[in-house]
PDB file of N, CA and C in Angstrom:
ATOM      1  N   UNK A   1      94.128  94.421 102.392  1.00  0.00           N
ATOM      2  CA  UNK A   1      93.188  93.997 101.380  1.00  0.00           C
ATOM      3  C   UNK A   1      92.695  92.608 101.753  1.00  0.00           C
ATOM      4  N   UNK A   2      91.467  92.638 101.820  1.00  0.00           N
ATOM      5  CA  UNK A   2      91.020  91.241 102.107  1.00  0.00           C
ATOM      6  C   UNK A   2      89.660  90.637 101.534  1.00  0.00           C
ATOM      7  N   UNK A   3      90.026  89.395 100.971  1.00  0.00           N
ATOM      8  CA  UNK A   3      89.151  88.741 100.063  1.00  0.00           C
ATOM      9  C   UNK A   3      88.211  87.900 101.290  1.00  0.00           C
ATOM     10  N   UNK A   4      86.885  88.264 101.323  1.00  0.00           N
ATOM     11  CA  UNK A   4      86.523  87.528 102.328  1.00  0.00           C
ATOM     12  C   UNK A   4      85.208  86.274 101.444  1.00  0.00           C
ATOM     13  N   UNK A   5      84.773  86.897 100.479  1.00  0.00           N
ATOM     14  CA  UNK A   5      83.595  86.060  99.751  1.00  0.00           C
ATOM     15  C   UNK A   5      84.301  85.052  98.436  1.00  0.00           C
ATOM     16  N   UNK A   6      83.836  84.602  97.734  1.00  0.00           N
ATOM     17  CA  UNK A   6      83.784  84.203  96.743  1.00  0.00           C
ATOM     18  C   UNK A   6      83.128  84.994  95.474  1.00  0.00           C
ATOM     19  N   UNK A   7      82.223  86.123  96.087  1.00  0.00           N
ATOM     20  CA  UNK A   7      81.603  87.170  95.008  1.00  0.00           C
ATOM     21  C   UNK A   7      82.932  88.170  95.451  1.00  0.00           C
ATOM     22  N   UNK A   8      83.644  88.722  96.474  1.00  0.00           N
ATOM     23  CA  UNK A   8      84.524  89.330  96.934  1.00  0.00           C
ATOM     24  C   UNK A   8      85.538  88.960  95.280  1.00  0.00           C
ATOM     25  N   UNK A   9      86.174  87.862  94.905  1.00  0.00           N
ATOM     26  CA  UNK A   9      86.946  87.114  93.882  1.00  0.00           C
ATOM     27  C   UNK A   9      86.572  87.737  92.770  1.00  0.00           C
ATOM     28  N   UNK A  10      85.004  87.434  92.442  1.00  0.00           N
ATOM     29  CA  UNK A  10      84.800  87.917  91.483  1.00  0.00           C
ATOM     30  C   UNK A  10      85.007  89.077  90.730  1.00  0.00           C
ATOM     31  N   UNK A  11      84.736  90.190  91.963  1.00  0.00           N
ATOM     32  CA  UNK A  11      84.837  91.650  91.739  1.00  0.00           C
ATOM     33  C   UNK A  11      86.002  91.767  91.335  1.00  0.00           C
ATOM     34  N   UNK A  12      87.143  91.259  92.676  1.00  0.00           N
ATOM     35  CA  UNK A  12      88.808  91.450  92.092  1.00  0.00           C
ATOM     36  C   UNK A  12      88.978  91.373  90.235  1.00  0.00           C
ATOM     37  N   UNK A  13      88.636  90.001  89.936  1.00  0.00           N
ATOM     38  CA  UNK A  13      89.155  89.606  88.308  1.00  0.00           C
ATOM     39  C   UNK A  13      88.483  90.334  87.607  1.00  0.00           C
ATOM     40  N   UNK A  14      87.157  90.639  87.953  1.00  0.00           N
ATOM     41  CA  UNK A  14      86.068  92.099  86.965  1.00  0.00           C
ATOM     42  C   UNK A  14      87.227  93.112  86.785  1.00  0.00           C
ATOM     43  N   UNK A  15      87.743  93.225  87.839  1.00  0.00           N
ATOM     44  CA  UNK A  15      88.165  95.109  88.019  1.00  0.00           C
ATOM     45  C   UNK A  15      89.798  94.431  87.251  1.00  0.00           C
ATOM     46  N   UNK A  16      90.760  93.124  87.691  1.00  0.00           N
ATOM     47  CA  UNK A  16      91.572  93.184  87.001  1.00  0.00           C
ATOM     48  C   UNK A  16      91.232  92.953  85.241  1.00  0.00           C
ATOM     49  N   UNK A  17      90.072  92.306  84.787  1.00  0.00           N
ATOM     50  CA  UNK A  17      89.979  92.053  83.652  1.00  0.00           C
ATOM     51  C   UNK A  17      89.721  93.331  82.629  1.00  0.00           C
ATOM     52  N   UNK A  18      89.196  94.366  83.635  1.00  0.00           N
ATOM     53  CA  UNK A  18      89.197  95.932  82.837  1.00  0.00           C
ATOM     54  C   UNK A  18      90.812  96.872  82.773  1.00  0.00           C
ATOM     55  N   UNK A  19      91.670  96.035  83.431  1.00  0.00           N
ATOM     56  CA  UNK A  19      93.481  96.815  83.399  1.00  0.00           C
ATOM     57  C   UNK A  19      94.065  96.295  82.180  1.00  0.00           C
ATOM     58  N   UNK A  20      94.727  97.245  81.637  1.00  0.00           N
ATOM     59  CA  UNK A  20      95.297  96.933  80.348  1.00  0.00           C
ATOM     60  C   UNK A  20      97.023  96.877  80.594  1.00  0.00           C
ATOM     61  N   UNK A  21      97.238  97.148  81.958  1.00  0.00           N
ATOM     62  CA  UNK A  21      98.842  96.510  81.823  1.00  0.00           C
ATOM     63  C   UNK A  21      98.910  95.976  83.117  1.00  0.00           C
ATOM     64  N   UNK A  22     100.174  95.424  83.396  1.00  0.00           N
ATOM     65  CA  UNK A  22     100.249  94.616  84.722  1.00  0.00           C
ATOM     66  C   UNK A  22      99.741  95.270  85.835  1.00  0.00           C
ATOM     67  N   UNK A  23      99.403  94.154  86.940  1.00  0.00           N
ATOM     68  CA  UNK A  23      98.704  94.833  88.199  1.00  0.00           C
ATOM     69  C   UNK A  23      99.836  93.693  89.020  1.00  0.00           C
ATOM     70  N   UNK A  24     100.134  94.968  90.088  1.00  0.00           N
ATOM     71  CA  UNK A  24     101.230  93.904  91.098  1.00  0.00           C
ATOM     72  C   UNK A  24     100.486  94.463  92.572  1.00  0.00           C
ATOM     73  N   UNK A  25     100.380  92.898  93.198  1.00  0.00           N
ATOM     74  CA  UNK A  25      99.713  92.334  94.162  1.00  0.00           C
ATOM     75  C   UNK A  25     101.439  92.787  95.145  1.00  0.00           C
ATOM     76  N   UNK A  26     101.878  93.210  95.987  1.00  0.00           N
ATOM     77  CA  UNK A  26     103.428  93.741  96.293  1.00  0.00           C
ATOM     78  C   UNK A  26     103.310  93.514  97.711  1.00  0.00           C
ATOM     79  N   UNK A  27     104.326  92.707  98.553  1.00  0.00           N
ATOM     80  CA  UNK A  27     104.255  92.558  99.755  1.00  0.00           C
ATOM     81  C   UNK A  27     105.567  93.241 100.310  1.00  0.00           C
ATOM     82  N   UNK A  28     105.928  92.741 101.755  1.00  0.00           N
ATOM     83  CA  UNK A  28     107.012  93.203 102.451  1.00  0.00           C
ATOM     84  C   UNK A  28     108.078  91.841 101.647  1.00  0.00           C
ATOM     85  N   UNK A  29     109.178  91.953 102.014  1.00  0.00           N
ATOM     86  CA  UNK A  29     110.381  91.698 101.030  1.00  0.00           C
ATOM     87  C   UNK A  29     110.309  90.572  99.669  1.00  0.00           C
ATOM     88  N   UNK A  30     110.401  92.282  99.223  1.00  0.00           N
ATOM     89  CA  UNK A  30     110.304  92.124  97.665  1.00  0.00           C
ATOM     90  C   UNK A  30     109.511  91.029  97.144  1.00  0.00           C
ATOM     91  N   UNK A  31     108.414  90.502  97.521  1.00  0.00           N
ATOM     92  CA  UNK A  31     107.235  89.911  97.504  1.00  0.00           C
ATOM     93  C   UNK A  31     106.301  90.761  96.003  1.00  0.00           C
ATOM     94  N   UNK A  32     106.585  89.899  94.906  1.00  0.00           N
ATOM     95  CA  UNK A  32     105.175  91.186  93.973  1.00  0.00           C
ATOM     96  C   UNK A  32     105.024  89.639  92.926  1.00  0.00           C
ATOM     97  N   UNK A  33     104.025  90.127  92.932  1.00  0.00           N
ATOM     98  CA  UNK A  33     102.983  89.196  92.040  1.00  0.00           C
ATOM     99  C   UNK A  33     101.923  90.108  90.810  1.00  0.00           C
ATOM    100  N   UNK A  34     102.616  89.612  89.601  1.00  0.00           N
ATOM    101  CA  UNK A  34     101.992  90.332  88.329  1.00  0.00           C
ATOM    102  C   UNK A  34     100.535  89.627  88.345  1.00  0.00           C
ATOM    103  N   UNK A  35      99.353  90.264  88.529  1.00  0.00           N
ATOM    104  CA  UNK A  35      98.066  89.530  88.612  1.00  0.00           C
ATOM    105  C   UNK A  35      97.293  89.645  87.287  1.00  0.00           C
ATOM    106  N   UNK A  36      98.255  89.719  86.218  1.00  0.00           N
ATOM    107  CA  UNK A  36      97.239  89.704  84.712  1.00  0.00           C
ATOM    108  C   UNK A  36      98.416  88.957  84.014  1.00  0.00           C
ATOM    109  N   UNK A  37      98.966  88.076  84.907  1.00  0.00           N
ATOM    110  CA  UNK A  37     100.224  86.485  84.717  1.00  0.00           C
ATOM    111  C   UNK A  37      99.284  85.503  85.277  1.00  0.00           C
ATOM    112  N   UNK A  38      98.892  84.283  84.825  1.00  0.00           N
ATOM    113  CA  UNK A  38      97.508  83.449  85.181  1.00  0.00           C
ATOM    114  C   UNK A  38      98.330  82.476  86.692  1.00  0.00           C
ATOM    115  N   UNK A  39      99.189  82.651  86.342  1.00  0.00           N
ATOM    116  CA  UNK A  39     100.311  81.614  87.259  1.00  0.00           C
ATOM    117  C   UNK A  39     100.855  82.155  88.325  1.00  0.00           C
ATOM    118  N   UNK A  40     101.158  83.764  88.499  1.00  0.00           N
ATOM    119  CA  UNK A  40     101.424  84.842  89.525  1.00  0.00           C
ATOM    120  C   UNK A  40     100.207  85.437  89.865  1.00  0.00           C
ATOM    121  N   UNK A  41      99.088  85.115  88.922  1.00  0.00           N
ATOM    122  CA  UNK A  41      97.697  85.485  89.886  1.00  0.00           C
ATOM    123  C   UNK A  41      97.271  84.456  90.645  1.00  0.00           C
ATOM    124  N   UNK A  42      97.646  83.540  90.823  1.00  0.00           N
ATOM    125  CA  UNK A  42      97.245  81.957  91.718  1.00  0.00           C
ATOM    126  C   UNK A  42      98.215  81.950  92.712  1.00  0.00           C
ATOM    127  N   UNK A  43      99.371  82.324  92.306  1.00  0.00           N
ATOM    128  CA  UNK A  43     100.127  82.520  93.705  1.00  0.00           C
ATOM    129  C   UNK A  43      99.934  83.725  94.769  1.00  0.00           C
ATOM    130  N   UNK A  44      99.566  84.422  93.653  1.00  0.00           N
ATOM    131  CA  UNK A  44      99.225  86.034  94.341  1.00  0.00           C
ATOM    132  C   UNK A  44      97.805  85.709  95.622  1.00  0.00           C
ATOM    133  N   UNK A  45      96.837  84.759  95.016  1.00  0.00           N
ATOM    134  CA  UNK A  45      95.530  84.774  95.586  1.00  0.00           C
ATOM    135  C   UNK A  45      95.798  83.725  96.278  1.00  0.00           C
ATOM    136  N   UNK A  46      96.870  83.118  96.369  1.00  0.00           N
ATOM    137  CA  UNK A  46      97.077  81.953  97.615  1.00  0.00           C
ATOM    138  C   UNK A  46      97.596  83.089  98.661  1.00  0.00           C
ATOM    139  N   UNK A  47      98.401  84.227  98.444  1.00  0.00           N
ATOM    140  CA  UNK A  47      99.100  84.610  99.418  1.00  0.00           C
ATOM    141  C   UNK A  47      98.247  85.640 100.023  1.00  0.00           C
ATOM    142  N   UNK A  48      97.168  86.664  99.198  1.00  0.00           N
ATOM    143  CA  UNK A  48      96.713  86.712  99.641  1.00  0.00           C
ATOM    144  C   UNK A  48      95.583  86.778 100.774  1.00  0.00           C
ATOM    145  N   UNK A  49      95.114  85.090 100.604  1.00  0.00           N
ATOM    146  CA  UNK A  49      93.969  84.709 101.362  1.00  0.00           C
ATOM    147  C   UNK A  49      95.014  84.281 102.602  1.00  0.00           C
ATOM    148  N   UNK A  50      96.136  84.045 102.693  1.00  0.00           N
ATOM    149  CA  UNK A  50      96.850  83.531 104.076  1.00  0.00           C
ATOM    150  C   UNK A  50      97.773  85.332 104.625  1.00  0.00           C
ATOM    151  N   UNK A  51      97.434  86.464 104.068  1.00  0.00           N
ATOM    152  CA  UNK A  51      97.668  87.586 104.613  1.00  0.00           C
ATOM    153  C   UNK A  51      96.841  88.074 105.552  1.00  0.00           C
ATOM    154  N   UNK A  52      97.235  87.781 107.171  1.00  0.00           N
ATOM    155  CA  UNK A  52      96.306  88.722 107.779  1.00  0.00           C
ATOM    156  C   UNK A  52      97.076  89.744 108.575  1.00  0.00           C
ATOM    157  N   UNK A  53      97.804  89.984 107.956  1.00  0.00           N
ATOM    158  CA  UNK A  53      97.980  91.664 108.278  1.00  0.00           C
ATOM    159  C   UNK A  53      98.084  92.792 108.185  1.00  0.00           C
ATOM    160  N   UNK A  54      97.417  92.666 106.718  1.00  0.00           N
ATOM    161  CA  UNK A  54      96.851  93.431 105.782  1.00  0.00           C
ATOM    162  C   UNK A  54      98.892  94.161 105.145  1.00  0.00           C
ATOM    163  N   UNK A  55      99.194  93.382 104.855  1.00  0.00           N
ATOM    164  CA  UNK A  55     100.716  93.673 104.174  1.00  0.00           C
ATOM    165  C   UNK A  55     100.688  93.649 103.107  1.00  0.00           C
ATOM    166  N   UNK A  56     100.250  93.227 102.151  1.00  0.00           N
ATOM    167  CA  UNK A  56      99.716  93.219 100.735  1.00  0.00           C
ATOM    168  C   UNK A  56      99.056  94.416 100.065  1.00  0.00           C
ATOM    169  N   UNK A  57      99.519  95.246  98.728  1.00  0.00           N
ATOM    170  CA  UNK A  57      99.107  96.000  98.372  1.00  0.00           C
ATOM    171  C   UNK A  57      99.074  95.717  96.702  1.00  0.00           C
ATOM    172  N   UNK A  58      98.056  96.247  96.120  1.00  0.00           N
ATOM    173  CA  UNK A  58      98.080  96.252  94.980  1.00  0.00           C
ATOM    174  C   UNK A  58      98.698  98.243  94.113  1.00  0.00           C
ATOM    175  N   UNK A  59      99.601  97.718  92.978  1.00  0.00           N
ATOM    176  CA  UNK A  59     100.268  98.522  92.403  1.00  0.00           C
ATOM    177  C   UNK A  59      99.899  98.801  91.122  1.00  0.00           C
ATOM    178  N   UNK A  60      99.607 100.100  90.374  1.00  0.00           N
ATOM    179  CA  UNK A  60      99.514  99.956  88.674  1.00  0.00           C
ATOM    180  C   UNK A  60     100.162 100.494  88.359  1.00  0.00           C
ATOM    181  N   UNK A  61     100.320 100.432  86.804  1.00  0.00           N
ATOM    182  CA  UNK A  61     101.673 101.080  86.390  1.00  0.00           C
ATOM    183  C   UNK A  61     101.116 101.890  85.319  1.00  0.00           C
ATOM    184  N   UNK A  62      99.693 102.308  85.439  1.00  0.00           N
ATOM    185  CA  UNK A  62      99.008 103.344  84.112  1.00  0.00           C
ATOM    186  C   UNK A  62      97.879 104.209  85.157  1.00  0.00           C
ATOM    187  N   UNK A  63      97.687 105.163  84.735  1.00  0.00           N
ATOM    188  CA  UNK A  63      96.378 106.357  85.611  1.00  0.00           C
ATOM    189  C   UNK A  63      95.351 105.502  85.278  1.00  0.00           C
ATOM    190  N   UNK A  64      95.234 105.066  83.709  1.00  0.00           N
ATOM    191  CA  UNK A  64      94.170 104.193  83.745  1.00  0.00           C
ATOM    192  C   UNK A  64      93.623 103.194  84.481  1.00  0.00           C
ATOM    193  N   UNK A  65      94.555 101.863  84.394  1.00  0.00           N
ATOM    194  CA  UNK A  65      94.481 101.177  85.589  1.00  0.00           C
ATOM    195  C   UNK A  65      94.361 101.548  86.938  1.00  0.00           C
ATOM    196  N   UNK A  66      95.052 102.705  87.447  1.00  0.00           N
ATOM    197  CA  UNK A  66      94.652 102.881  88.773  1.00  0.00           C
ATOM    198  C   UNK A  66      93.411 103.093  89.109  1.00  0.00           C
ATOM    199  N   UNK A  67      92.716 104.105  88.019  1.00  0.00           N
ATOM    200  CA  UNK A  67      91.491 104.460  88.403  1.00  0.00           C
ATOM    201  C   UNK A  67      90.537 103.163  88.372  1.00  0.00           C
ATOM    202  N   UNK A  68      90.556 102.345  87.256  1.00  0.00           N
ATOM    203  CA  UNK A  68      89.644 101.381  87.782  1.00  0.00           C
ATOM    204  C   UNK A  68      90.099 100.270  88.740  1.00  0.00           C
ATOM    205  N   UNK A  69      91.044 100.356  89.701  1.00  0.00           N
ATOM    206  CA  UNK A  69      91.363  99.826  90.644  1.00  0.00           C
ATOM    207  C   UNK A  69      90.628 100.612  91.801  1.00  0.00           C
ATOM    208  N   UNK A  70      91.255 101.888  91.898  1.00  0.00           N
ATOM    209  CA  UNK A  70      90.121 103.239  92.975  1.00  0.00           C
ATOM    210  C   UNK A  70      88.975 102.895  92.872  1.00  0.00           C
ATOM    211  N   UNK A  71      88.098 102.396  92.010  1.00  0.00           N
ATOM    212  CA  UNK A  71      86.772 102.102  91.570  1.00  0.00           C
ATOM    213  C   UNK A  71      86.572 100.872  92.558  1.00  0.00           C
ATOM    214  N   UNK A  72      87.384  99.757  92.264  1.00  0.00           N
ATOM    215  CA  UNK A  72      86.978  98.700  92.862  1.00  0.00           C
ATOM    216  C   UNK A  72      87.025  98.424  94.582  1.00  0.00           C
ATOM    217  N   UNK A  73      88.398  99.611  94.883  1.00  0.00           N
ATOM    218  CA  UNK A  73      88.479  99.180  96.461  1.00  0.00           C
ATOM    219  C   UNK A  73      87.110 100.427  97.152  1.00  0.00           C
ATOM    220  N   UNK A  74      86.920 101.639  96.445  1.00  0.00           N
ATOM    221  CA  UNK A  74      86.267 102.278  96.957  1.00  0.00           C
ATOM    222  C   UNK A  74      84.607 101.499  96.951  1.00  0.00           C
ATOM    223  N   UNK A  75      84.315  99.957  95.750  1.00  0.00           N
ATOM    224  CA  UNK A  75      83.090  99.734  96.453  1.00  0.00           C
ATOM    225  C   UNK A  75      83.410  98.612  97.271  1.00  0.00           C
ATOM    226  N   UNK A  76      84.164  98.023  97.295  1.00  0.00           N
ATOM    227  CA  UNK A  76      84.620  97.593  98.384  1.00  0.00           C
ATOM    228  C   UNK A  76      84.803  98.117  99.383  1.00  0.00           C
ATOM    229  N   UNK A  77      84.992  98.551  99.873  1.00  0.00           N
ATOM    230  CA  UNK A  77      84.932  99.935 101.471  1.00  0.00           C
ATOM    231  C   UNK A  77      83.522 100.141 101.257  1.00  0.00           C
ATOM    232  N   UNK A  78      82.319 100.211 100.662  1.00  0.00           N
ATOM    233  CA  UNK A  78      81.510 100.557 101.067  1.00  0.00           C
ATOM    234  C   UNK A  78      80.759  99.182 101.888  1.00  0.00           C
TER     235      UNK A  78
END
């Protein structure tokens, strides 16, 4: 996952501001960051932007949330 813009940011907090329960940002050891925590989303988006090896994944814990997560990486991939 990779944040490359500053409109890139935006989209992220759009798509997290439409999840209604936690979203975890989850790395290799035991690395997870709740990103709808204002304080684990700043650490999350520090660690993010210094991930380049694409090790970072985002997790939901509702169908709901996932889908508007699917929403956001699929326009992202475009």
């Amino acid at each position: 996952m990779n944040i490359r813009t500053a409109n890139d940011l935006k989209e992220l907090n759009a798509a997290l501001d439409k999840c209604t329960y936690p979203v975890w940002l989850m790395g290799p050891d035991d690395e997870a960051y709740n990103m709808k925590n204002e304080e684990e989303y700043i650490e999350g988006i520090i660690r993010l932007a210094e991930d380049h090896d694409d090790q970072l994944g985002i997790f939901t814990t509702s169908r709901e949330d996932e889908a508007v997560m699917m929403k956001y990486f699929l326009k992202m991939a475009a």
